[in-house]
Protein backbone atom coordinates (compact mmCIF):
# COMPACT_ATOMS: atom_id res chain seq x y z
CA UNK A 1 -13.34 5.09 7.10
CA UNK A 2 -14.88 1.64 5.79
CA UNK A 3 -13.26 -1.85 5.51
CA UNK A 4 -14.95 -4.47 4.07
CA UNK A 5 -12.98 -7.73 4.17
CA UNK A 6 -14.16 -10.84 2.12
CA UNK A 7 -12.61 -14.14 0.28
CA UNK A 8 -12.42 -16.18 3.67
CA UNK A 9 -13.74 -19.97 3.89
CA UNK A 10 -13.19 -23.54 4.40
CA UNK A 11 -9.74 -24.52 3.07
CA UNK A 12 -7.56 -27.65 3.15
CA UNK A 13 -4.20 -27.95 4.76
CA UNK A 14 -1.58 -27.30 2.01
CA UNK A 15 -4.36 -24.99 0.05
CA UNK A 16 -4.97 -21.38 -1.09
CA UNK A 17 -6.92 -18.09 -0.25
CA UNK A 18 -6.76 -14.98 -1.54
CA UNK A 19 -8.33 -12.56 1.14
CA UNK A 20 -9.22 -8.88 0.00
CA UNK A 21 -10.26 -5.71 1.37
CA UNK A 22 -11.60 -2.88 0.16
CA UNK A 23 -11.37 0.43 1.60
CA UNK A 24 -13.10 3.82 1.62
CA UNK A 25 -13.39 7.32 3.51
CA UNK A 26 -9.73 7.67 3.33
CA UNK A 27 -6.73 8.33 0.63
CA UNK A 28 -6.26 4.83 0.02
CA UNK A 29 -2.92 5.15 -1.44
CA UNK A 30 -1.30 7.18 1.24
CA UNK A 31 -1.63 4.95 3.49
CA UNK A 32 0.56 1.62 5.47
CA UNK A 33 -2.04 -1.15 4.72
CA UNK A 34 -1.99 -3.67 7.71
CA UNK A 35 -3.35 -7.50 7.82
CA UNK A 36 -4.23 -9.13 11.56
CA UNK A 37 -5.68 -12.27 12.42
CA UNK A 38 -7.06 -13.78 15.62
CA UNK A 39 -8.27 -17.19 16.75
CA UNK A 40 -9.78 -17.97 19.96
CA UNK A 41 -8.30 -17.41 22.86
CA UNK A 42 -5.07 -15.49 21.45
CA UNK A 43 -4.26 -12.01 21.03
CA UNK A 44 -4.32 -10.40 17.57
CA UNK A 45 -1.46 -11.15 15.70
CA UNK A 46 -0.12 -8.63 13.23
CA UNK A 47 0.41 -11.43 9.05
CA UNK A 48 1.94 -8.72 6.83
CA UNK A 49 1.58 -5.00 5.74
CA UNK A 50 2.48 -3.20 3.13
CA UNK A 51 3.98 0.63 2.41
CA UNK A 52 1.63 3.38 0.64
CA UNK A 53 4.48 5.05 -2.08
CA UNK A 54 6.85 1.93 -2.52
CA UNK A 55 4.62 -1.22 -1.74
CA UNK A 56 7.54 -2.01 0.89
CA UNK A 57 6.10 -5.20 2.52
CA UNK A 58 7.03 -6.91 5.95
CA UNK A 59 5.63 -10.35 7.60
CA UNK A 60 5.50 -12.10 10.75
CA UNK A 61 8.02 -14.77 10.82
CA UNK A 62 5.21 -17.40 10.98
CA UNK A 63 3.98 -16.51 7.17
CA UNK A 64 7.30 -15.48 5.43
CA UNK A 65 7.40 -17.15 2.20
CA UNK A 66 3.88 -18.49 2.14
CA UNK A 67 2.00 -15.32 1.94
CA UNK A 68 2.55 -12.67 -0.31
CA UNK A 69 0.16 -8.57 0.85
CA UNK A 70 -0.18 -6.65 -2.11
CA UNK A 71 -2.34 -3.48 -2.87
CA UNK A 72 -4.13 -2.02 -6.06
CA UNK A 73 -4.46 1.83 -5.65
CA UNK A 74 -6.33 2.39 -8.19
CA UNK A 75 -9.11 -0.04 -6.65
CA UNK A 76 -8.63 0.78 -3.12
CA UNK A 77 -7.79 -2.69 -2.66
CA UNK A 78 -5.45 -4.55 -0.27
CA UNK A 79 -4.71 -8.20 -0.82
CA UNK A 80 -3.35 -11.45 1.05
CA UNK A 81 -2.46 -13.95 -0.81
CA UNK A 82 -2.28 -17.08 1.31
CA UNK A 83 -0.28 -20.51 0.20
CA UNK A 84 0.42 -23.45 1.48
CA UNK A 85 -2.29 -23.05 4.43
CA UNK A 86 -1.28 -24.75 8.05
CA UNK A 87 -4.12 -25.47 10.79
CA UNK A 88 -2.24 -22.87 12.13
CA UNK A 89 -3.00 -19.83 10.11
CA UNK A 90 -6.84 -20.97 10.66
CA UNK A 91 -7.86 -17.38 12.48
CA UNK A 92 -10.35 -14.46 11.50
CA UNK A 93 -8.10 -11.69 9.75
CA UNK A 94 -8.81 -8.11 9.64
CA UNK A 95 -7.67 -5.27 7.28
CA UNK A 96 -6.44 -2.34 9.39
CA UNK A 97 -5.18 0.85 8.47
CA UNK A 98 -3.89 3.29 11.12
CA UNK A 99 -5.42 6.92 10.73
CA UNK A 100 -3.85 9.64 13.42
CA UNK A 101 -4.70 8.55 16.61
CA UNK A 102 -7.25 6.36 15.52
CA UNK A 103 -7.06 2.76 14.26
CA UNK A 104 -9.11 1.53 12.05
CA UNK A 105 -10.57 -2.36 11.20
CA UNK A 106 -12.83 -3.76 8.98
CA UNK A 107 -15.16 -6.56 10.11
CA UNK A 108 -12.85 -9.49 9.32
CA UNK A 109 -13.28 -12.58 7.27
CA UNK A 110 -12.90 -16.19 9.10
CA UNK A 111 -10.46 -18.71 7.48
CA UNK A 112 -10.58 -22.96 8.42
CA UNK A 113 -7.78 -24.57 7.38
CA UNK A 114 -9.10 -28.26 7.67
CA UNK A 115 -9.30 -31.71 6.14
């Protein structure tokens, strides 16, 4: 299993990334497709994940409304699209899927949120 997270940067409060990961080693589309982040000196918070069949999606309270996880199949792809950026949501976020006993992340790709 392979995650390769990328579309991180420098961004200005009230700005937008879209963050993406591609997967491989696994049947993409049968999967729950999961995005973290952590900043220093906090634990790893769980943004937003998304359903394999029906692309059900769920967020943490902090994000509803700004962010929007979506997945192409087809591309082995999971997406995070993030609006309106805060300080706040400045973190390094991971793509995680969760594979028997085993969980799985991808190297994670840093976000500033900064003027």
């Amino acid at each position: 299993v392979q995650l390769v997270e990328s579309g991180g940067g420098l961004v200005q409060p009230g700005g937008s990334l879209r963050l993406s990961c591609v997967a491989s080693g696994f049947t993409f589309s049968s999967y729950v497709m999961r995005w973290y982040r952590q900043s220093p000196g906090k634990e790893r918070e769980l943004v937003a994940s998304i359903s394999s069949a029906s692309g059900i999606t769920n967020y943490a309270d902090s994000v509803k409304g700004r962010f929007t996880i979506s997945r192409d199949n087809a591309r082995k792809t999971v997406y995070l699209q993030m609006n309106s950026l805060k300080p706040e949501d400045a973190a390094r976020y991971y793509c995680n899927v969760l594979g028997g006993s085993r969980s799985y992340w991808g190297q994670g790709t840093q976000v500033t949120v900064s003027s």
